[in-house]
PDB file of N, CA and C in Angstrom:
ATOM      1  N   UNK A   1     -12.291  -8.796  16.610  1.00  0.00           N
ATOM      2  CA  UNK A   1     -13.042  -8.195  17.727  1.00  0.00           C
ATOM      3  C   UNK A   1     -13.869  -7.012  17.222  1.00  0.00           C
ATOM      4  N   UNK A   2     -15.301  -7.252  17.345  1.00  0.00           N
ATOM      5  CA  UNK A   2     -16.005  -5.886  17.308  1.00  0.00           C
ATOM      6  C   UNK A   2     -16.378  -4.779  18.562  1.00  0.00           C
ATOM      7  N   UNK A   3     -15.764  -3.793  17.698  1.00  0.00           N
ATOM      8  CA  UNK A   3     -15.628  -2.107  18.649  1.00  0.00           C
ATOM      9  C   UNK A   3     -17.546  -2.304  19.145  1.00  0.00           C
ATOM     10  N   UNK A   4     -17.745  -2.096  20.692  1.00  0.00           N
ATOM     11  CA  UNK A   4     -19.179  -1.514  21.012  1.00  0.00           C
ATOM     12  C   UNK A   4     -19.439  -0.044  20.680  1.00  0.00           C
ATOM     13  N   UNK A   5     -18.450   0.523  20.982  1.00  0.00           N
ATOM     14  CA  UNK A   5     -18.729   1.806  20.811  1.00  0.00           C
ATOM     15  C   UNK A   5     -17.624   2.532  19.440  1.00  0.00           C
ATOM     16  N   UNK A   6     -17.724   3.160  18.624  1.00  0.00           N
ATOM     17  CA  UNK A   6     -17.379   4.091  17.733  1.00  0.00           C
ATOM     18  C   UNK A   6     -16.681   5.143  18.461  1.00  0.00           C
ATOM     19  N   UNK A   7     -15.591   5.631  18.005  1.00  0.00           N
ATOM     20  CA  UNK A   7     -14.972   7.301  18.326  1.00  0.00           C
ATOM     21  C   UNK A   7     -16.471   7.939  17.874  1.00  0.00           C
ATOM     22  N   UNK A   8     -17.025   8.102  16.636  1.00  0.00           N
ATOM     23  CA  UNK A   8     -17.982   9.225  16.516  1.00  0.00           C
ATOM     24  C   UNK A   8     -19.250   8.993  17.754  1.00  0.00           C
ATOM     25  N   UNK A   9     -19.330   7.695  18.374  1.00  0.00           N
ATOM     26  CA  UNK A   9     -20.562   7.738  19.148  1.00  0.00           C
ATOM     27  C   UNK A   9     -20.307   8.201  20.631  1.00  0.00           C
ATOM     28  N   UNK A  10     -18.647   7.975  21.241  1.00  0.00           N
ATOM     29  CA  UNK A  10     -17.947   8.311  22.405  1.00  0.00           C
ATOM     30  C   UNK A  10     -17.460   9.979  21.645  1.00  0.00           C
ATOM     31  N   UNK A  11     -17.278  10.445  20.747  1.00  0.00           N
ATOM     32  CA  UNK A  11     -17.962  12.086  20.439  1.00  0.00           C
ATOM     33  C   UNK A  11     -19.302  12.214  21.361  1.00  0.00           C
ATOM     34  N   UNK A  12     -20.164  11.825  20.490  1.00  0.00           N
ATOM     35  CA  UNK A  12     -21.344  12.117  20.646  1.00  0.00           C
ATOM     36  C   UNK A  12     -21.607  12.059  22.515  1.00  0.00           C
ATOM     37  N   UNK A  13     -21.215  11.362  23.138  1.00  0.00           N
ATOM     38  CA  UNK A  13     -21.737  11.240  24.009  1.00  0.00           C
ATOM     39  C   UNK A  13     -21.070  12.394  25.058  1.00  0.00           C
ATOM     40  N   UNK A  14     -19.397  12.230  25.296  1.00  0.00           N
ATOM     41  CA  UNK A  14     -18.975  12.782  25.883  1.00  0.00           C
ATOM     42  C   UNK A  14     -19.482  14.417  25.809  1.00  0.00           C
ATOM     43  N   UNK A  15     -19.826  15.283  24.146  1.00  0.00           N
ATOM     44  CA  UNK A  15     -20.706  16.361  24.303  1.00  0.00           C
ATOM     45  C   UNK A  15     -21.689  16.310  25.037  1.00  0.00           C
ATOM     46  N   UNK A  16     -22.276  15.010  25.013  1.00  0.00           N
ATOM     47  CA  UNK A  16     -23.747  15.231  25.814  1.00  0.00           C
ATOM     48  C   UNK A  16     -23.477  15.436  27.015  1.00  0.00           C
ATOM     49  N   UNK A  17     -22.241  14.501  27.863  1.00  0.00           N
ATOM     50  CA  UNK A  17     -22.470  14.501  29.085  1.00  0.00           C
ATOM     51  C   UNK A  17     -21.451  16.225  29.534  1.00  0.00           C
ATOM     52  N   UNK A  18     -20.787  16.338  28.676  1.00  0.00           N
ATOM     53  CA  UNK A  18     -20.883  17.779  28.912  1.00  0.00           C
ATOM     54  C   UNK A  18     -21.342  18.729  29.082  1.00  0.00           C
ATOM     55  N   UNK A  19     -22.434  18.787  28.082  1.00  0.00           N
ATOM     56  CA  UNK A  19     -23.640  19.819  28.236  1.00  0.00           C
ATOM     57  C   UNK A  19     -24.289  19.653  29.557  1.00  0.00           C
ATOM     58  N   UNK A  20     -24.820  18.266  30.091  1.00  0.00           N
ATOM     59  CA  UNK A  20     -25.122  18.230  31.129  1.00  0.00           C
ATOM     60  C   UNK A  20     -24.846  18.220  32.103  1.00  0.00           C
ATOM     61  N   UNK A  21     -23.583  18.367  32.429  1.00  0.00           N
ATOM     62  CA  UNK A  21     -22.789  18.534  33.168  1.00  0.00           C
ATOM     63  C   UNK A  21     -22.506  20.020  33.854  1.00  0.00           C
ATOM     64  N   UNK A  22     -23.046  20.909  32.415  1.00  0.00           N
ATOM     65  CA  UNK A  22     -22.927  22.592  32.607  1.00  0.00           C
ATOM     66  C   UNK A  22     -24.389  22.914  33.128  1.00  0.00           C
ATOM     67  N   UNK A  23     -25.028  21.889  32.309  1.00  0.00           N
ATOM     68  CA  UNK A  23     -26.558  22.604  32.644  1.00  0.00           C
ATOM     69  C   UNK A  23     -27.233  22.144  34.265  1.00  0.00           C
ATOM     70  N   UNK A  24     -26.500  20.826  34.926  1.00  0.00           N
ATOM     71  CA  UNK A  24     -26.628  20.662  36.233  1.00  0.00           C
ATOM     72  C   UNK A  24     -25.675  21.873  37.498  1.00  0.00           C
ATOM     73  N   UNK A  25     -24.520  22.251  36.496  1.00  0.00           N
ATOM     74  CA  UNK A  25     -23.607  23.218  37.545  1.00  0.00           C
ATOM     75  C   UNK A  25     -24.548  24.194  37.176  1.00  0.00           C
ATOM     76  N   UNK A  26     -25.372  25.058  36.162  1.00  0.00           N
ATOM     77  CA  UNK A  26     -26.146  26.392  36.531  1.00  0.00           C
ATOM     78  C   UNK A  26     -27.305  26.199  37.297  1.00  0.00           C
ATOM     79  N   UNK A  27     -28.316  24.539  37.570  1.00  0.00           N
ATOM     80  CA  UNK A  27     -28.897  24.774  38.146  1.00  0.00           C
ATOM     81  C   UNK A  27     -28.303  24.978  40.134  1.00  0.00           C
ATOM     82  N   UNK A  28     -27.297  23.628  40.145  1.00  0.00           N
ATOM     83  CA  UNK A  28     -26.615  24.538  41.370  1.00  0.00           C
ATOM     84  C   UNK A  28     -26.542  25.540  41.701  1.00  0.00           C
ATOM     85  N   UNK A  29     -25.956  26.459  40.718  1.00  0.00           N
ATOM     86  CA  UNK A  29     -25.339  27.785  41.581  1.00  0.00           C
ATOM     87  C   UNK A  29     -26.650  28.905  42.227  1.00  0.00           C
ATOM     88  N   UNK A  30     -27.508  28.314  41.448  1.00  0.00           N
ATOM     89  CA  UNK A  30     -28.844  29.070  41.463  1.00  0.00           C
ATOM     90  C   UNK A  30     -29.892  28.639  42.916  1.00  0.00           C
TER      91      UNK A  30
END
């Protein structure tokens, strides 16, 4: 069975959706 996704690419992403995740809560609070 081939993996779709990689640990380093589910890294990669979960940072991303983190960041955006912070950068949608500062435009909220604002």
């Amino acid at each position: 069975t081939t993996q779709l996704v990689d640990p380093i690419t589910l890294q990669v992403i979960s940072g991303a959706l983190k960041t955006i995740a912070e950068e949608m809560g500062h435009v909220l609070y604002r």
